[in-house]
Protein backbone atom coordinates (compact mmCIF):
# COMPACT_ATOMS: atom_id res chain seq x y z
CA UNK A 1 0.00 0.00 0.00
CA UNK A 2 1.32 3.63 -1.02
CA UNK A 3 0.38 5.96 1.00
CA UNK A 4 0.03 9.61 -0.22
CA UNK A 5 0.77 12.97 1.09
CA UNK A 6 -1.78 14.81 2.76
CA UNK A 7 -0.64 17.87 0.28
CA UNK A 8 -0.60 16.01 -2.35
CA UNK A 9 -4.37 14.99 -2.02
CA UNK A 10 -5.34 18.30 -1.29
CA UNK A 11 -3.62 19.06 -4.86
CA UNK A 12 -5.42 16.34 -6.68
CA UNK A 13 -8.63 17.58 -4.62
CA UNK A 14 -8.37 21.13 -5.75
CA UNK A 15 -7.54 20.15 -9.68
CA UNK A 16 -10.42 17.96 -9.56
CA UNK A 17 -12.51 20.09 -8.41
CA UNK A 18 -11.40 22.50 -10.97
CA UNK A 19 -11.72 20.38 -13.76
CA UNK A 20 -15.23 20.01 -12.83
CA UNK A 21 -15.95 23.55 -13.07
CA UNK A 22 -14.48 23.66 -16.14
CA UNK A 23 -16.63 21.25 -17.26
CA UNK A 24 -19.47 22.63 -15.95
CA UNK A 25 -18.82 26.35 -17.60
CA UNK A 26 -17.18 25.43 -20.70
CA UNK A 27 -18.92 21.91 -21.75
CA UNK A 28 -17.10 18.72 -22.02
CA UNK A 29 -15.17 17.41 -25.26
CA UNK A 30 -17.80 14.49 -25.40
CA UNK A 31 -20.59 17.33 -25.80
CA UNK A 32 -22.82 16.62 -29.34
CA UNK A 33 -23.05 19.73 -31.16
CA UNK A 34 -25.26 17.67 -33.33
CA UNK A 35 -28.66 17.21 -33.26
CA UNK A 36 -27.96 13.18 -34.15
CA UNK A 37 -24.74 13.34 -31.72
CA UNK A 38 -22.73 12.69 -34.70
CA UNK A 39 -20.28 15.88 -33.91
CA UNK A 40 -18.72 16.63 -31.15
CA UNK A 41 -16.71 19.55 -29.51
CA UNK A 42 -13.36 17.27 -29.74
CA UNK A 43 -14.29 16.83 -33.49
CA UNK A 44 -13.74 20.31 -34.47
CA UNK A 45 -11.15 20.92 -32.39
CA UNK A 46 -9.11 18.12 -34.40
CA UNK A 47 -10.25 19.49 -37.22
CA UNK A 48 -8.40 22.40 -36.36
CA UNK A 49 -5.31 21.05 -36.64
CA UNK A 50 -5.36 20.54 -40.18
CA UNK A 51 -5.62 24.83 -40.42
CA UNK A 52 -2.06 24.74 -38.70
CA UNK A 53 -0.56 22.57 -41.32
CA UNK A 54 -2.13 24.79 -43.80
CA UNK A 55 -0.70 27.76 -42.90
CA UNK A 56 2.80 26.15 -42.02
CA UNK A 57 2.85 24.29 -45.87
CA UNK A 58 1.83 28.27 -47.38
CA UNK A 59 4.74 29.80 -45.30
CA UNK A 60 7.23 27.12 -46.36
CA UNK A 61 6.19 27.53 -50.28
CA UNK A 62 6.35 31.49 -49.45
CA UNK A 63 9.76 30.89 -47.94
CA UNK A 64 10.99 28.82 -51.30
CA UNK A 65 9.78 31.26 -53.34
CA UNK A 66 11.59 33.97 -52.12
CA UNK A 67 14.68 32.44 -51.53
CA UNK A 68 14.63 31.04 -55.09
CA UNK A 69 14.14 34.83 -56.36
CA UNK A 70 17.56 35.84 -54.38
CA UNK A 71 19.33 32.61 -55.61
CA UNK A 72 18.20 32.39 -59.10
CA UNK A 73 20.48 34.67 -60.80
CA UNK A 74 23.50 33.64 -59.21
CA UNK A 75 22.28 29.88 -60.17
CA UNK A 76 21.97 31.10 -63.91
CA UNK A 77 25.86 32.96 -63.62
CA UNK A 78 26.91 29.15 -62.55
CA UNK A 79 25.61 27.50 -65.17
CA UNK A 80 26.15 30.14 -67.65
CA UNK A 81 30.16 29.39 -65.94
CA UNK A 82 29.37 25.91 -66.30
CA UNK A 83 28.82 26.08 -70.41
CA UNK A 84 31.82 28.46 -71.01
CA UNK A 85 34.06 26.07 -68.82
CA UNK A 86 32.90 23.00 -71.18
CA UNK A 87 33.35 24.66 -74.24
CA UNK A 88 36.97 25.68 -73.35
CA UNK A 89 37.55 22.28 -73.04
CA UNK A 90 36.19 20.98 -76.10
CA UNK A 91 38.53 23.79 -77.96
């Protein structure tokens, strides 16, 4: 048998008790939006997620995009470089 700290089940007390309140206020995850219960709070909140990768894939294909337009001209020198370095050797 483990036996546990009177503070520490006063601290499990109190965030109990919170979480109930919560509960209580906010609704729980399990709540049906849905007439049919078919939707649920924790259902949009996943859905959510898919938002953040969203906006991180648009800032990553921003990011490329404007990188690209700082590196492309020295990327055309090179291989413009490149083609007068083969020719030389060819000659």
């Amino acid at each position: 048998m483990v036996r546990i700290p009177n503070h520490a089940r006063q601290r499990i007390g109190r965030y109990k008790k919170t979480v109930q309140e919560s509960e209580q206020e906010l609704g729980s995850l399990d709540t049906p939006l849905a007439d049919d219960n078919s939707l649920t709070l924790a259902d949009i909140i996943q859905t959510d997620f898919g938002l953040e990768d969203e906006t991180i894939e648009n800032v990553c294909e921003h990011s490329k995009s404007e990188l690209w337009s700082i590196v492309e001209p020295y990327f055309v020198q090179f291989e413009v470089l490149q083609e007068i370095r083969r020719t030389k050797k060819f000659l």
